[in-house]
PDB file of N, CA and C in Angstrom:
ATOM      1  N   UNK A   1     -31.891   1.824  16.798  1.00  0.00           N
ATOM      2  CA  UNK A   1     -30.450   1.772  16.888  1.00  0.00           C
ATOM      3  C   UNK A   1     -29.872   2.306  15.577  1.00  0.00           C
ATOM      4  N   UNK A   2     -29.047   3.630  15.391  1.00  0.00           N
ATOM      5  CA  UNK A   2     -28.278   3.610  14.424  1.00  0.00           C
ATOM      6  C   UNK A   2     -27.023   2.964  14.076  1.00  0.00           C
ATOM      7  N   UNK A   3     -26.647   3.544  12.897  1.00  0.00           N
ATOM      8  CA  UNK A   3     -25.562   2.994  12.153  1.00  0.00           C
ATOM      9  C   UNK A   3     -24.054   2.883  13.430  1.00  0.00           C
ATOM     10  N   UNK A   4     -24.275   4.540  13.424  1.00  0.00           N
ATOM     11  CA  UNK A   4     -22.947   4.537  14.423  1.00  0.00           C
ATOM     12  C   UNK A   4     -22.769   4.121  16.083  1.00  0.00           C
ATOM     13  N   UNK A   5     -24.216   3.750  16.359  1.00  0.00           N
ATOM     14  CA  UNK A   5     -23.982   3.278  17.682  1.00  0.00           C
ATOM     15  C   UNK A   5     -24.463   1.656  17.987  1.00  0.00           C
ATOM     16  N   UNK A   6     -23.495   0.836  17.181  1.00  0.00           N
ATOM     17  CA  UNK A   6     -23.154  -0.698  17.337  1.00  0.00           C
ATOM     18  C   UNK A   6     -22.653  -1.032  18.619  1.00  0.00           C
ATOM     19  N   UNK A   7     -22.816  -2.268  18.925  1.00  0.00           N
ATOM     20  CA  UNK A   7     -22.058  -2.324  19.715  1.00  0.00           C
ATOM     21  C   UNK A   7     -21.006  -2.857  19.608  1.00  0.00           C
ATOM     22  N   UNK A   8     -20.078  -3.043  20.297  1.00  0.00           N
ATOM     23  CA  UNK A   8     -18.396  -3.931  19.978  1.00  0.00           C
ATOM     24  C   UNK A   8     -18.435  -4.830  19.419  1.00  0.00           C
ATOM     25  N   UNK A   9     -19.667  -5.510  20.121  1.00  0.00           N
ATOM     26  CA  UNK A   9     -19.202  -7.276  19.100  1.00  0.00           C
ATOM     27  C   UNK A   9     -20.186  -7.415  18.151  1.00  0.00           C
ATOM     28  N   UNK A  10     -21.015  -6.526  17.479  1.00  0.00           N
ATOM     29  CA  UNK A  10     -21.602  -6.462  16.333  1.00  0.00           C
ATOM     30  C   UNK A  10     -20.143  -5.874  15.648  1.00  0.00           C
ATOM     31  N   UNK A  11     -19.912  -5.022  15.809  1.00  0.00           N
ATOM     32  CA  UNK A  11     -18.876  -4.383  15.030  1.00  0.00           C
ATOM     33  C   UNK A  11     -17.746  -5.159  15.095  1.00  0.00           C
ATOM     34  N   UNK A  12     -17.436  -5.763  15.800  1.00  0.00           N
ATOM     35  CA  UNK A  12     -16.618  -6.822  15.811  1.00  0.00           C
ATOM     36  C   UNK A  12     -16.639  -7.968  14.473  1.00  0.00           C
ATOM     37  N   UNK A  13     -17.769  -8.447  14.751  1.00  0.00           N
ATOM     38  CA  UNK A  13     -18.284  -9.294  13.698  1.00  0.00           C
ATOM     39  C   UNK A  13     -18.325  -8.867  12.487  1.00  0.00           C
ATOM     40  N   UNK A  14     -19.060  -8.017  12.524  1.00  0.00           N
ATOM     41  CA  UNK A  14     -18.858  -6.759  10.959  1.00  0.00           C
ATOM     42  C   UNK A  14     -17.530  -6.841  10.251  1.00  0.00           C
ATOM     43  N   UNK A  15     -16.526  -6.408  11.251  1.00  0.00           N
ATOM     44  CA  UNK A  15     -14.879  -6.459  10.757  1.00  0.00           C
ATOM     45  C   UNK A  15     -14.324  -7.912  10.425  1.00  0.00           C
ATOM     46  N   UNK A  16     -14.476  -8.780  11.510  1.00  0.00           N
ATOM     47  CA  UNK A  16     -14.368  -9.977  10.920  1.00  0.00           C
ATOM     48  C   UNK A  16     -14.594 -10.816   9.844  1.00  0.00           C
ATOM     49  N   UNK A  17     -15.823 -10.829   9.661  1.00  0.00           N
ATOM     50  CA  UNK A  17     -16.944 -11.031   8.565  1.00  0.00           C
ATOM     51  C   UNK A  17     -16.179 -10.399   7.204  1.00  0.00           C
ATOM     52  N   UNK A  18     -16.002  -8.787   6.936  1.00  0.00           N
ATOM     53  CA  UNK A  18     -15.470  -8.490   6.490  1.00  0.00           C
ATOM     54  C   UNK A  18     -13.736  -8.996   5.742  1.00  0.00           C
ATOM     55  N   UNK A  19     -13.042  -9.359   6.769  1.00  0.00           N
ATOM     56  CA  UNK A  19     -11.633  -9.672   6.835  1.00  0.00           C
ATOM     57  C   UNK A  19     -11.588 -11.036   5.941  1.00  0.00           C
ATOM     58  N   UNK A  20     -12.683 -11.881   6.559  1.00  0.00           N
ATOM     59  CA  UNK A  20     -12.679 -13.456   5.869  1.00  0.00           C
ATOM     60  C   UNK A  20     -13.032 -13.309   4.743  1.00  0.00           C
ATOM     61  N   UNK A  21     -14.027 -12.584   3.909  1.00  0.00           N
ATOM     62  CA  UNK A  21     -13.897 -12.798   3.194  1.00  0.00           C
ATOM     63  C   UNK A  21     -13.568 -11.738   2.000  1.00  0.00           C
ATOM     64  N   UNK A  22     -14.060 -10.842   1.978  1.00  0.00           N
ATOM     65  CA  UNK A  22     -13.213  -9.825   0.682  1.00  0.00           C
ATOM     66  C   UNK A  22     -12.172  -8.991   1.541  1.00  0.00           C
ATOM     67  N   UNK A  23     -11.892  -8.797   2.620  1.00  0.00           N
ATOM     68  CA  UNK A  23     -11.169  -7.765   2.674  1.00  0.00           C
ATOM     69  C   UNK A  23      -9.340  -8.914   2.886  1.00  0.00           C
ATOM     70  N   UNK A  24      -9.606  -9.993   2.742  1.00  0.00           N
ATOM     71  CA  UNK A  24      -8.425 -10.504   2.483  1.00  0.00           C
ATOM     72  C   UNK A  24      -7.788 -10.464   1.045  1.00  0.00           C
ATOM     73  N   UNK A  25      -9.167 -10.917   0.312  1.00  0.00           N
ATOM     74  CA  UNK A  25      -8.748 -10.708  -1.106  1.00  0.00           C
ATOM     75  C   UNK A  25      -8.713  -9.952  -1.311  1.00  0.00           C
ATOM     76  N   UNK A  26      -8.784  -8.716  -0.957  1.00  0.00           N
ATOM     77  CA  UNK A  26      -8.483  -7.080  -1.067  1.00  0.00           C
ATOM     78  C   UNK A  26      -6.708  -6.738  -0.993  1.00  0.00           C
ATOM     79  N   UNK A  27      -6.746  -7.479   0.251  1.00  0.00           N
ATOM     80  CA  UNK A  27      -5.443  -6.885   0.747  1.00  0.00           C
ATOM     81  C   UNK A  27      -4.045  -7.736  -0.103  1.00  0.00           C
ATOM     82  N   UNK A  28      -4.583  -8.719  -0.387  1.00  0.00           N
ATOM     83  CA  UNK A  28      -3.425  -9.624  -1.403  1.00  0.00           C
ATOM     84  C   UNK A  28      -3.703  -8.927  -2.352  1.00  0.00           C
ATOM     85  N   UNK A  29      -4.231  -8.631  -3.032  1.00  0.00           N
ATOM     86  CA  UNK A  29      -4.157  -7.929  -4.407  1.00  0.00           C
ATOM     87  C   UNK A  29      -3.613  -6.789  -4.306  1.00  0.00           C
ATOM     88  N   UNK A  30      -3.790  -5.559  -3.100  1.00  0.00           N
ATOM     89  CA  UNK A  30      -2.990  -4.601  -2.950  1.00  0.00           C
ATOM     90  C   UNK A  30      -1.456  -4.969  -2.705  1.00  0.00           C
ATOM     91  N   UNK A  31      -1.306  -6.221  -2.344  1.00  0.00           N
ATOM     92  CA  UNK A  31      -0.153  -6.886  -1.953  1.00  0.00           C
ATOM     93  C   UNK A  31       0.576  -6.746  -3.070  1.00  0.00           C
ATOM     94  N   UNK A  32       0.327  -7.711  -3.648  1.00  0.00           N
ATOM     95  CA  UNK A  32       0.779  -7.952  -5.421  1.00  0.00           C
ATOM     96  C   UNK A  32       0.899  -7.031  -6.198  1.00  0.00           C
ATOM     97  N   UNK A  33       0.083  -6.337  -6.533  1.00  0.00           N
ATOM     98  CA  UNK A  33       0.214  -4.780  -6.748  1.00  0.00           C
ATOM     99  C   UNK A  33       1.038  -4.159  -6.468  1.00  0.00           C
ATOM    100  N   UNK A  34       1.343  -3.849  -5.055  1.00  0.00           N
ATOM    101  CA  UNK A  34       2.758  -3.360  -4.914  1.00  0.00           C
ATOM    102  C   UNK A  34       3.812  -4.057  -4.897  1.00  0.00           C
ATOM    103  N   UNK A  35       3.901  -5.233  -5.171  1.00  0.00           N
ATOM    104  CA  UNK A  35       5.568  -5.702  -5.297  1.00  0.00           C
ATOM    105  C   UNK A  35       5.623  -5.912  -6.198  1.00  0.00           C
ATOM    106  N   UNK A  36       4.759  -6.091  -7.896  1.00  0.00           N
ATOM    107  CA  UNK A  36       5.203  -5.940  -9.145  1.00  0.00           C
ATOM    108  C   UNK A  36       5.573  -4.351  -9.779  1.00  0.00           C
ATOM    109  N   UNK A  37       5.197  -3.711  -8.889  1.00  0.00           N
ATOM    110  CA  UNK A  37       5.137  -1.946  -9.148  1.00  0.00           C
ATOM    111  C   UNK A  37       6.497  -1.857 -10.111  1.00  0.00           C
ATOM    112  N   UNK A  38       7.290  -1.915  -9.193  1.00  0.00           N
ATOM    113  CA  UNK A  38       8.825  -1.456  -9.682  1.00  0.00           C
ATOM    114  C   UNK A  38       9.281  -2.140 -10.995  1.00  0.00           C
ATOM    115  N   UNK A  39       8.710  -3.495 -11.713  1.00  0.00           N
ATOM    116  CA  UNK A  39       8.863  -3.936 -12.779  1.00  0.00           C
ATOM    117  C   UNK A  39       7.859  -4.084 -13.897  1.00  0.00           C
ATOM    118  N   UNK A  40       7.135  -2.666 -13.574  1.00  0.00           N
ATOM    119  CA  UNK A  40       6.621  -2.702 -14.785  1.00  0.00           C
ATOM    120  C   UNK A  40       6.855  -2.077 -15.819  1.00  0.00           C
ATOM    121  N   UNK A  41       7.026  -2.134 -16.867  1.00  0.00           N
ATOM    122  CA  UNK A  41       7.267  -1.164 -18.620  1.00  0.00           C
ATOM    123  C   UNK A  41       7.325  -0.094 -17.981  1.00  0.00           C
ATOM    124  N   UNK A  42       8.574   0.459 -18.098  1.00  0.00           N
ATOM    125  CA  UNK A  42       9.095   2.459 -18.140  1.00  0.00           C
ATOM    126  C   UNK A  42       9.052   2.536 -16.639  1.00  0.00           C
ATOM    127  N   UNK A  43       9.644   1.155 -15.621  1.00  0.00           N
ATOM    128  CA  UNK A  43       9.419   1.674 -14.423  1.00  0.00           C
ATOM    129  C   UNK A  43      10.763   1.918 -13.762  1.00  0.00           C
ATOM    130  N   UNK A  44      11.429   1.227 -14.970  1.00  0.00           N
ATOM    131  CA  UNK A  44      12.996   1.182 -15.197  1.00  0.00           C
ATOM    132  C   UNK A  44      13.929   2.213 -14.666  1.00  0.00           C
ATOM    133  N   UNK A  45      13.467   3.923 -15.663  1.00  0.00           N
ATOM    134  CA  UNK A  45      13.644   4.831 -15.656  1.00  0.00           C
ATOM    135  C   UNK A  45      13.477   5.830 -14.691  1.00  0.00           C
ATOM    136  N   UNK A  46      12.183   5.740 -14.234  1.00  0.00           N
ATOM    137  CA  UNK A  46      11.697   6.178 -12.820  1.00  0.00           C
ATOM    138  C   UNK A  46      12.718   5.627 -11.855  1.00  0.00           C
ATOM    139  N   UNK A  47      12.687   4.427 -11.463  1.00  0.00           N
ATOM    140  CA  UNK A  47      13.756   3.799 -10.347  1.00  0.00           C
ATOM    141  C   UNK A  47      14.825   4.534 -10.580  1.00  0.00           C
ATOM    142  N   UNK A  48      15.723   4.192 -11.730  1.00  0.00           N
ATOM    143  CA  UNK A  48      16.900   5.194 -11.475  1.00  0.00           C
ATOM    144  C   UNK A  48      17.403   6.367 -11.287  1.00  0.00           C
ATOM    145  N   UNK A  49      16.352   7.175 -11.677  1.00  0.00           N
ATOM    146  CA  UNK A  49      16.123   8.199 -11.258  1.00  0.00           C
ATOM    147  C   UNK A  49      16.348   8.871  -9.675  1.00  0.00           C
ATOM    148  N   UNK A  50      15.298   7.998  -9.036  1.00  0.00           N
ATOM    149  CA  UNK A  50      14.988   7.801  -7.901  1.00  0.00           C
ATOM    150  C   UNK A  50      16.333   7.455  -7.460  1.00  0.00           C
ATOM    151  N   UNK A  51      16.769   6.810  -7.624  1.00  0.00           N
ATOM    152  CA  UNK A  51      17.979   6.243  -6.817  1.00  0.00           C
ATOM    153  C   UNK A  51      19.096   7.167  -7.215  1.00  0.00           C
ATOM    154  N   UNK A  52      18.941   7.603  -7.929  1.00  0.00           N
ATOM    155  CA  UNK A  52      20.352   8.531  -8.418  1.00  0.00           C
ATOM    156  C   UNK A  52      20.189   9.833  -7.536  1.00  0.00           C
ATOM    157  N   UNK A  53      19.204  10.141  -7.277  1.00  0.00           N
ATOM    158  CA  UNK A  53      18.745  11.702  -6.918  1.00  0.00           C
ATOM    159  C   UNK A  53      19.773  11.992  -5.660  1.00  0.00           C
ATOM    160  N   UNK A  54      19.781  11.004  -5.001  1.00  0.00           N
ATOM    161  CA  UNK A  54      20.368  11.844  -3.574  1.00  0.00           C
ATOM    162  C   UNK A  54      21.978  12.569  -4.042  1.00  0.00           C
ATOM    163  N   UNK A  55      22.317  12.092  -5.590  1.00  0.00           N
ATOM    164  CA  UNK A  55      23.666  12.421  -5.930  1.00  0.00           C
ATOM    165  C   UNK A  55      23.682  13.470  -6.797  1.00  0.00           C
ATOM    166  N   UNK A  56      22.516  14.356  -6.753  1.00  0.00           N
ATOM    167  CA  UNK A  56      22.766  15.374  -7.540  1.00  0.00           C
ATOM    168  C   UNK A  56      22.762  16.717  -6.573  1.00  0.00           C
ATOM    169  N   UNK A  57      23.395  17.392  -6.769  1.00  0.00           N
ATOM    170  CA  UNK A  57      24.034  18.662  -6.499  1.00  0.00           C
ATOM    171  C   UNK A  57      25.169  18.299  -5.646  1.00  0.00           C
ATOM    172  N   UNK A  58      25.869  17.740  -5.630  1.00  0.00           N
ATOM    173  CA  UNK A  58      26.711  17.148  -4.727  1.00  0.00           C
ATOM    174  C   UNK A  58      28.176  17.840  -5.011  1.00  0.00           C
ATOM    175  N   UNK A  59      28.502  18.347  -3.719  1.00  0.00           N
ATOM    176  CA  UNK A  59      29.915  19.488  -3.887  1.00  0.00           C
ATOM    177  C   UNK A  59      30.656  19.104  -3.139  1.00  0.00           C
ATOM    178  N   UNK A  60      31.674  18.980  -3.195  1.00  0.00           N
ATOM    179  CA  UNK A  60      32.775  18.806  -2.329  1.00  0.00           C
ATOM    180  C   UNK A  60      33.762  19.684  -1.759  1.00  0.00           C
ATOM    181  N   UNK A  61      32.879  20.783  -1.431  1.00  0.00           N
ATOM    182  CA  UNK A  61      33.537  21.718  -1.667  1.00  0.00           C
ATOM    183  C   UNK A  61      33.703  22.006   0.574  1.00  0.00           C
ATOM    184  N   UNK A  62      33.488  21.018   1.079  1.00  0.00           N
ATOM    185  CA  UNK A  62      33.643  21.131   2.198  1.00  0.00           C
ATOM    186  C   UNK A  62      35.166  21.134   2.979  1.00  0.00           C
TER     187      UNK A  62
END
């Protein structure tokens, strides 16, 4: 039997198995990770940036 031909509920289990235990603590840490993003040192600058952009070249000339 190879790798790629498991069957469902081996692979099932595999994913599960997986999920319980590191791939949760995986996914909270990617969690956290991204919702401190925006406040970190010099992330300040970037954001406003970002947020300002849609207002540049802006004409009124309509």
């Amino acid at each position: 039997m190879t790798f790629l031909q498991l069957s469902t509920h081996s692979t099932y289990d595999l994913l599960r198995h997986l999920a319980d235990s590191w791939g949760l603590m995986i996914m909270a840490l990617v969690f956290l990770a991204l919702c401190l993003w925006p406040f970190r040192p010099g992330g300040n600058a970037a954001s406003r940036d970002a947020a300002l952009s849609i207002f540049e070249d802006d004409s009124d000339d309509a």
